[in-house]
N, C-alpha and C. Protein backbone atom coordinates (compact mmCIF):
# COMPACT_ATOMS: atom_id res chain seq x y z
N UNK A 1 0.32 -37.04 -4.40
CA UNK A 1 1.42 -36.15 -4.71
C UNK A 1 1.55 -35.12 -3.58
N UNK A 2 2.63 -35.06 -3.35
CA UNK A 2 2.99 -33.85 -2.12
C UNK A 2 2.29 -32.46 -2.52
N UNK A 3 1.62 -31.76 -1.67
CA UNK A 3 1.16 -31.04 -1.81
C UNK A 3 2.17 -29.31 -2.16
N UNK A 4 3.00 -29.49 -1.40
CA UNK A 4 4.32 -28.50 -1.75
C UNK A 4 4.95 -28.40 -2.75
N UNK A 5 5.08 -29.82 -3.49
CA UNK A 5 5.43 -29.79 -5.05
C UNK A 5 4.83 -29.37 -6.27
N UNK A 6 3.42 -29.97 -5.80
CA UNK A 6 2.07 -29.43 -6.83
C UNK A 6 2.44 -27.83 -6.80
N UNK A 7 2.12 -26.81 -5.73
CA UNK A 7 2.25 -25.71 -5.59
C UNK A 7 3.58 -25.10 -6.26
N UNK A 8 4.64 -25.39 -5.91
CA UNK A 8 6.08 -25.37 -6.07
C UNK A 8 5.89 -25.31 -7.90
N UNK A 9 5.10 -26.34 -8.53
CA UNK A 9 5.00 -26.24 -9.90
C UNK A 9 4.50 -25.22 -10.53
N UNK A 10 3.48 -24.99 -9.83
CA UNK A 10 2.42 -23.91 -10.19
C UNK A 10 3.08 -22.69 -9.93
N UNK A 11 4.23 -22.22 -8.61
CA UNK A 11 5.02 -20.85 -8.86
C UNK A 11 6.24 -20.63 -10.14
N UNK A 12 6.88 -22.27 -10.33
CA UNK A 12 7.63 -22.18 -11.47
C UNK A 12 6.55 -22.46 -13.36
N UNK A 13 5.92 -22.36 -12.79
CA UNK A 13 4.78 -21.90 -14.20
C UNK A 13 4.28 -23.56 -14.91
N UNK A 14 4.87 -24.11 -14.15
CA UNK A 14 4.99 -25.72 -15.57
C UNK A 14 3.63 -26.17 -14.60
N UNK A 15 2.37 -25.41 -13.69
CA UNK A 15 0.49 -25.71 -13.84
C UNK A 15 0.13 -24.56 -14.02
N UNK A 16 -0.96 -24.11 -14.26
CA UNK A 16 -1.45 -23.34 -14.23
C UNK A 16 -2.41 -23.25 -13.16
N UNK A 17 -2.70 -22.45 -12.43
CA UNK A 17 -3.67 -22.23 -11.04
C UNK A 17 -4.75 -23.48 -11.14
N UNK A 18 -5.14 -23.29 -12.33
CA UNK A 18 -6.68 -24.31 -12.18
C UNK A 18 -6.14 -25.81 -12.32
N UNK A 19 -5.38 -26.15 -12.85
CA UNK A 19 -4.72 -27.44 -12.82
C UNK A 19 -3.60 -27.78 -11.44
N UNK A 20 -3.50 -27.11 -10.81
CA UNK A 20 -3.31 -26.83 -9.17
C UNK A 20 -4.02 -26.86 -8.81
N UNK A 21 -4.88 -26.51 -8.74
CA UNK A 21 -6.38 -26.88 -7.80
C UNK A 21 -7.12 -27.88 -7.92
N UNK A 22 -6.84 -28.66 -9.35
CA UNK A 22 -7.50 -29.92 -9.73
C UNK A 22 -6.94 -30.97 -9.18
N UNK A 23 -5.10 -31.18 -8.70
CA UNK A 23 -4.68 -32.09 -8.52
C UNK A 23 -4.69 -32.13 -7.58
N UNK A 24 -4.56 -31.07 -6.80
CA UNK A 24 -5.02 -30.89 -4.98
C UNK A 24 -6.56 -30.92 -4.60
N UNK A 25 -7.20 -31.64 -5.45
CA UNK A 25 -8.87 -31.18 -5.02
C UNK A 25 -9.68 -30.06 -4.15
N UNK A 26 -9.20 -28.95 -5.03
CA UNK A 26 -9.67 -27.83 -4.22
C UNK A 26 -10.46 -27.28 -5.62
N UNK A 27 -11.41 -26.23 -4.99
CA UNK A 27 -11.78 -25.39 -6.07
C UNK A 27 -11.01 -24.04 -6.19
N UNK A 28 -11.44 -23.35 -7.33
CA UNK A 28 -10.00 -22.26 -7.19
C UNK A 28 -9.75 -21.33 -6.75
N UNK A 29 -11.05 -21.13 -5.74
CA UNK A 29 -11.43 -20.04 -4.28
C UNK A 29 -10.50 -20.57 -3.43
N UNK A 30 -10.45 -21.72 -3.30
CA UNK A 30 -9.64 -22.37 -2.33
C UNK A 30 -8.76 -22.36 -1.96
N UNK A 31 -7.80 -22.62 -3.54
CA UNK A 31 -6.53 -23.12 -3.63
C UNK A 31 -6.11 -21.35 -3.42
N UNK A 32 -6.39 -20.11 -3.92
CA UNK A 32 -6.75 -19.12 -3.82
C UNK A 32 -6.39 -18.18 -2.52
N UNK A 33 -7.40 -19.02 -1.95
CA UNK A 33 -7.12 -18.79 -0.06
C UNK A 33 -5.45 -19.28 0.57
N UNK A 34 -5.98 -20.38 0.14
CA UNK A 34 -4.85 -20.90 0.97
C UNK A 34 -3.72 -20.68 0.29
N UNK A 35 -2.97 -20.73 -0.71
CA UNK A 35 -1.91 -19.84 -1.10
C UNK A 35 -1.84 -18.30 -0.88
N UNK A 36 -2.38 -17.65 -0.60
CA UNK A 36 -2.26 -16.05 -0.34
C UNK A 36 -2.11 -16.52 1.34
N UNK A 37 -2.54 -17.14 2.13
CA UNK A 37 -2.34 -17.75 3.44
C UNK A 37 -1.34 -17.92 3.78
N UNK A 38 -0.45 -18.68 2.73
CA UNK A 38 0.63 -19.18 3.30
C UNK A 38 1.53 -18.61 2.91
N UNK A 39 1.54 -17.45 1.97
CA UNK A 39 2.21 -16.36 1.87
C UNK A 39 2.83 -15.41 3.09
N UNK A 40 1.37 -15.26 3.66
CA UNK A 40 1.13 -14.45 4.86
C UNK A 40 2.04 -15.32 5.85
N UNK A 41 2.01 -16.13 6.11
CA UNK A 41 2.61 -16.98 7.51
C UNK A 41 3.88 -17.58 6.95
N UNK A 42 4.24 -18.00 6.14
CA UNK A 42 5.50 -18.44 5.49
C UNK A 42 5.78 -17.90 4.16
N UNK A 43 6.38 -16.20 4.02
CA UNK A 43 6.64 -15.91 2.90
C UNK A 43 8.17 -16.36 2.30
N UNK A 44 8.90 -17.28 2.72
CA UNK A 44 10.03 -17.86 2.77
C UNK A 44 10.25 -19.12 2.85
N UNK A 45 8.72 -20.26 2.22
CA UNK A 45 8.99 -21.40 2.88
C UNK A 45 10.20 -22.23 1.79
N UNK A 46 10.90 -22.77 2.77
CA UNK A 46 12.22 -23.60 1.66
C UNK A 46 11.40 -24.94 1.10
N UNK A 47 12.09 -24.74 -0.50
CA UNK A 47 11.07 -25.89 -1.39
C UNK A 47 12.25 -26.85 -1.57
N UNK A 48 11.74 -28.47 -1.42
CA UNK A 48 12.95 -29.10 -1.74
C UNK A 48 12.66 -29.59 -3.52
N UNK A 49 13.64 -29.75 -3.82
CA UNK A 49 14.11 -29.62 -5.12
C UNK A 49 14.55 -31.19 -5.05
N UNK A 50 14.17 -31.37 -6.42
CA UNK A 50 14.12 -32.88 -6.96
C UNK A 50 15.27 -33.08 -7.80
């Protein structure tokens, strides 16, 4: 699964953080990091829509 969509779900509420991190195999330090990351460097990234 695209990794932008997983995430993309998880800002429109339908995962919850830890079930984002489960489907992306991260732990939830991780997933954690790297979303506050990509905040920082792309607080505007365009999501494509299904």
């Amino acid at each position: 699964m695209n990794k932008i969509k997983v995430i993309d779900a998880y800002y429109r509420g339908l995962l919850t953080m830890e079930e984002c991190a489960q489907i992306l195999g991260f732990d939830l330090r991780q997933l954690t990091d790297m979303i506050e990351s990509c905040m920082l460097d792309y607080p505007t990234i365009p999501v494509e829509r299904a």
